[in-house]
C-alpha atoms as a PDB file:
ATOM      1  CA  UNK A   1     122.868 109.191 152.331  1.00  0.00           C
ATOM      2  CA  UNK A   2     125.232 106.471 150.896  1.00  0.00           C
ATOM      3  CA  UNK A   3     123.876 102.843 151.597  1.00  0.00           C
ATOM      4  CA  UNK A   4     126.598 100.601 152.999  1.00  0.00           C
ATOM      5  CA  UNK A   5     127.708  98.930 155.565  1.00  0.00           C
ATOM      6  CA  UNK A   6     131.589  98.918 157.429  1.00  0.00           C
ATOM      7  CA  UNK A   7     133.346  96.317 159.092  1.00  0.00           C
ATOM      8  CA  UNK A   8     136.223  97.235 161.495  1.00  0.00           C
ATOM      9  CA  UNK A   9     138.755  94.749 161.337  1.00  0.00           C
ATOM     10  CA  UNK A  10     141.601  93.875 164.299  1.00  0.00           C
ATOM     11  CA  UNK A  11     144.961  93.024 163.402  1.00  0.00           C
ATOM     12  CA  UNK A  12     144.634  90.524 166.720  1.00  0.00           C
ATOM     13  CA  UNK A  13     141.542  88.915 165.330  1.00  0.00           C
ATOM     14  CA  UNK A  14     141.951  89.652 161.208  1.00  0.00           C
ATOM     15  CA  UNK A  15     139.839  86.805 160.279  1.00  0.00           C
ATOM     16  CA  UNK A  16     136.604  88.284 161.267  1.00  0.00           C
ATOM     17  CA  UNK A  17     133.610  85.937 159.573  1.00  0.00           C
ATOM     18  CA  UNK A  18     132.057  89.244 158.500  1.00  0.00           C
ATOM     19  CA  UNK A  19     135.230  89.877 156.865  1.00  0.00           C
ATOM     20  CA  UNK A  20     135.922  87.199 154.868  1.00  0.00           C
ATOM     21  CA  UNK A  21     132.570  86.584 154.322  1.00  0.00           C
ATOM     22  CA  UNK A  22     132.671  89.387 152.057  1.00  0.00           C
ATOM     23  CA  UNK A  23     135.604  88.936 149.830  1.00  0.00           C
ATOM     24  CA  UNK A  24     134.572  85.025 149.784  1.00  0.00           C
ATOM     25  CA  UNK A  25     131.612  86.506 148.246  1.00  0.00           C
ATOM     26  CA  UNK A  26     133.633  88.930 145.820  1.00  0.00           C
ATOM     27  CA  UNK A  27     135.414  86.032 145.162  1.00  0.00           C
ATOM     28  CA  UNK A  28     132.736  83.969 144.199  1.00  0.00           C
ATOM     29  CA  UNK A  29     131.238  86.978 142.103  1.00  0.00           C
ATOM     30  CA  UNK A  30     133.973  87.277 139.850  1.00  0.00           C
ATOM     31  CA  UNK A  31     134.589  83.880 139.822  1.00  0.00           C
ATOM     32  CA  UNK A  32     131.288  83.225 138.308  1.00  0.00           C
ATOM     33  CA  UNK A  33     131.878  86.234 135.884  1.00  0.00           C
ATOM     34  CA  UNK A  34     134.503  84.417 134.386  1.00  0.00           C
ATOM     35  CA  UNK A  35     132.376  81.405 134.202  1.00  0.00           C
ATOM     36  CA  UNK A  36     134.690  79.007 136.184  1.00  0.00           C
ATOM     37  CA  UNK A  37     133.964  75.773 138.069  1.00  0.00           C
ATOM     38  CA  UNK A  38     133.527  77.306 142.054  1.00  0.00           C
ATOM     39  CA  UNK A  39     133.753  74.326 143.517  1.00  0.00           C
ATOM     40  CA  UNK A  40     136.726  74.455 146.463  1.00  0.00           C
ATOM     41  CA  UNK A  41     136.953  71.790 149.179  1.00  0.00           C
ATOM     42  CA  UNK A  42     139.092  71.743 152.359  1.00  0.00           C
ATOM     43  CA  UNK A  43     142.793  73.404 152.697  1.00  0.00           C
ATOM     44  CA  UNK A  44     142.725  74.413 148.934  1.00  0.00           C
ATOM     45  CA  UNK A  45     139.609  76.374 149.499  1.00  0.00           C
ATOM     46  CA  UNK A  46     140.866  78.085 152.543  1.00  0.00           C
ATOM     47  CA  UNK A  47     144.300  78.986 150.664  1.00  0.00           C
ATOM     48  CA  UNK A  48     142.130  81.153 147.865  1.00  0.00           C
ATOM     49  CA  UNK A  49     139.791  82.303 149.688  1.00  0.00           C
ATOM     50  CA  UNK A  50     142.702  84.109 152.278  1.00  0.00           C
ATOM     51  CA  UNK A  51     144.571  84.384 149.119  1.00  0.00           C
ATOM     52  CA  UNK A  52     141.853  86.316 147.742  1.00  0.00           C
ATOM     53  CA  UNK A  53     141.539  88.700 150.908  1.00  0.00           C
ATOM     54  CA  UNK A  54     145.354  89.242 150.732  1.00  0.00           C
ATOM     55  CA  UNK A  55     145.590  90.821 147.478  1.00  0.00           C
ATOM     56  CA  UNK A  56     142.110  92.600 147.770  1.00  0.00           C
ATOM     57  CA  UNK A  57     143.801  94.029 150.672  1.00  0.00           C
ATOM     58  CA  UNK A  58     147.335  94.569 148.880  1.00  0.00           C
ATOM     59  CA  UNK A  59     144.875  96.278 146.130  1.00  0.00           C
ATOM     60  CA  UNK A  60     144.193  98.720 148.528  1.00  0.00           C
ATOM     61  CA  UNK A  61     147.216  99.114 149.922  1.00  0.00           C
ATOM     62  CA  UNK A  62     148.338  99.826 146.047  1.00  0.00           C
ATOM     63  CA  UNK A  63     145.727 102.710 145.960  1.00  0.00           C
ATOM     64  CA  UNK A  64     148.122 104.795 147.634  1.00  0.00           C
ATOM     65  CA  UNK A  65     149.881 107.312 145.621  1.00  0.00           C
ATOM     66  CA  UNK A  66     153.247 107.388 148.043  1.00  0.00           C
ATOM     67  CA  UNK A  67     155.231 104.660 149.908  1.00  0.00           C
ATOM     68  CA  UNK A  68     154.797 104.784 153.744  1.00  0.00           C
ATOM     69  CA  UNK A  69     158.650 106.076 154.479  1.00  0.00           C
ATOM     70  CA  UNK A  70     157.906 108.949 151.520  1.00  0.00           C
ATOM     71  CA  UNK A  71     155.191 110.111 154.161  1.00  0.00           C
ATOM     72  CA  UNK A  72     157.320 109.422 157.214  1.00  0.00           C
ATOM     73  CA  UNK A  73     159.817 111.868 156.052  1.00  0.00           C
ATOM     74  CA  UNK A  74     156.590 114.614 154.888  1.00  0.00           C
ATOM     75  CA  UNK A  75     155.085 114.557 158.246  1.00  0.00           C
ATOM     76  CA  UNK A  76     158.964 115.499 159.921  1.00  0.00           C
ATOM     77  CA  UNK A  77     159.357 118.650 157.797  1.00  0.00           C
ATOM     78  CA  UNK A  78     158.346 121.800 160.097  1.00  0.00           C
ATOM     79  CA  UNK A  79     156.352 123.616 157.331  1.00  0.00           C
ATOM     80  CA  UNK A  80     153.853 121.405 157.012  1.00  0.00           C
ATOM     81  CA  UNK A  81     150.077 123.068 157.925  1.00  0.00           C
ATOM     82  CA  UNK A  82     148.948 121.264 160.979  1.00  0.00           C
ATOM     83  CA  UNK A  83     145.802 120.096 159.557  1.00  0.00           C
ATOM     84  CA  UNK A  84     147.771 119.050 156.254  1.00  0.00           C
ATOM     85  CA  UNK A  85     149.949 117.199 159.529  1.00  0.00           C
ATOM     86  CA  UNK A  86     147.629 115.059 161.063  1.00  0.00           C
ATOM     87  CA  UNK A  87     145.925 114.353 157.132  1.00  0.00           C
ATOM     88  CA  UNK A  88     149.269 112.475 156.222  1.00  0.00           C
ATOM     89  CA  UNK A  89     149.152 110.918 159.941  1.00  0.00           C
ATOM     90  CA  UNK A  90     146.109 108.923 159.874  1.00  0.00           C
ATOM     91  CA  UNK A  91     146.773 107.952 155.757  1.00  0.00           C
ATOM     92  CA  UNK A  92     150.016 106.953 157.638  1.00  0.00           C
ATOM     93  CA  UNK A  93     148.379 104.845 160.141  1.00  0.00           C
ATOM     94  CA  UNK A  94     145.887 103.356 157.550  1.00  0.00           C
ATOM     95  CA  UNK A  95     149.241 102.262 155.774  1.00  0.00           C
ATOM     96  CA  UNK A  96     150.684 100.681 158.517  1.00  0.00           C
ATOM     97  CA  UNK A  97     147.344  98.844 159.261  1.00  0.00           C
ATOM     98  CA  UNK A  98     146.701  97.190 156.135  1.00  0.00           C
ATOM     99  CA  UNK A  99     150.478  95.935 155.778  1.00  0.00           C
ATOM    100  CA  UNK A 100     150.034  94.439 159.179  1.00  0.00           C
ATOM    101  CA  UNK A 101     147.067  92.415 157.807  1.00  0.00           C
ATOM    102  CA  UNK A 102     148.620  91.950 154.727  1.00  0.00           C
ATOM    103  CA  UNK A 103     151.793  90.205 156.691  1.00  0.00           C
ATOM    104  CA  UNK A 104     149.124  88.530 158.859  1.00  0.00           C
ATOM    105  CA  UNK A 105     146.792  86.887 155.575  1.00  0.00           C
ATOM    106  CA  UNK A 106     150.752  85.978 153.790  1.00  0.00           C
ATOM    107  CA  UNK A 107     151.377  84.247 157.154  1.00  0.00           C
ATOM    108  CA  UNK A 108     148.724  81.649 157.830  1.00  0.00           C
ATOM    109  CA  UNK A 109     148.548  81.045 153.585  1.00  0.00           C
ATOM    110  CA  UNK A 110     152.052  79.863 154.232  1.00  0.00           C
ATOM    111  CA  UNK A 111     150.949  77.549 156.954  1.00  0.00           C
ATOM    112  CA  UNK A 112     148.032  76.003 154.977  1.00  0.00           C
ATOM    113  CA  UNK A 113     150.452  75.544 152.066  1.00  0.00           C
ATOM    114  CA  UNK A 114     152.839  73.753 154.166  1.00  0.00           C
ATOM    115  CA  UNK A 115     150.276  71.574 156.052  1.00  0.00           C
ATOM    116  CA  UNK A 116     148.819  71.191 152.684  1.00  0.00           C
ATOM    117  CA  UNK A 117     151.901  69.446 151.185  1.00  0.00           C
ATOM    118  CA  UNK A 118     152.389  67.221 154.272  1.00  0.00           C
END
């Protein structure tokens, strides 16, 4: 048995501390890698760390060999095998999910950027 852990995320609640928690770590690992200064205060820090979580998330998103509509269209065609069917489904709901988080983590950087250059 595999040792890890999950963390279900909500596209009404995307910023779980869990969450972030994690890729501020990542971030912080490879940041330290690479030997730079970690030190981040206030609205800049926010900014990279949900920067950071966008494009781990856009990473993923990236894994995927086909774009979303490519798989709308495979799941219409009748000679599909059912199990084959509800396969492309639920990669087609994972899709849709992490685009909606991605648009979610792109929106509130934009609002720290702007109230950061006010």
């Amino acid at each position: 048995m595999k040792n890890f852990s999950e963390e279900c995320v909500s596209t009404k609640d995307p910023f779980s501390r869990r969450f972030i928690f994690f890729y501020y770590i990542s971030m912080l690992d490879e940041i330290e890698l690479e030997k730079e200064d970690i030190k981040r205060f206030d609205l800049e820090g926010d900014r990279i760390v949900l920067e950071y979580t966008k494009n781990a998330l856009q990473s993923l998103l990236d894994l995927y060999p086909t774009k979303l509509e490519n798989d709308m269209e495979r799941i219409k065609k009748a000679n599909i095998e059912p199990d084959r069917k509800v396969a492309i489904a639920y990669l087609i709901e994972q899709k849709k999910y992490l685009i909606k988080l991605i648009e979610i983590y792109e929106n509130e950087i934009s609002k720290l950027v702007k109230e950061d250059t006010l």
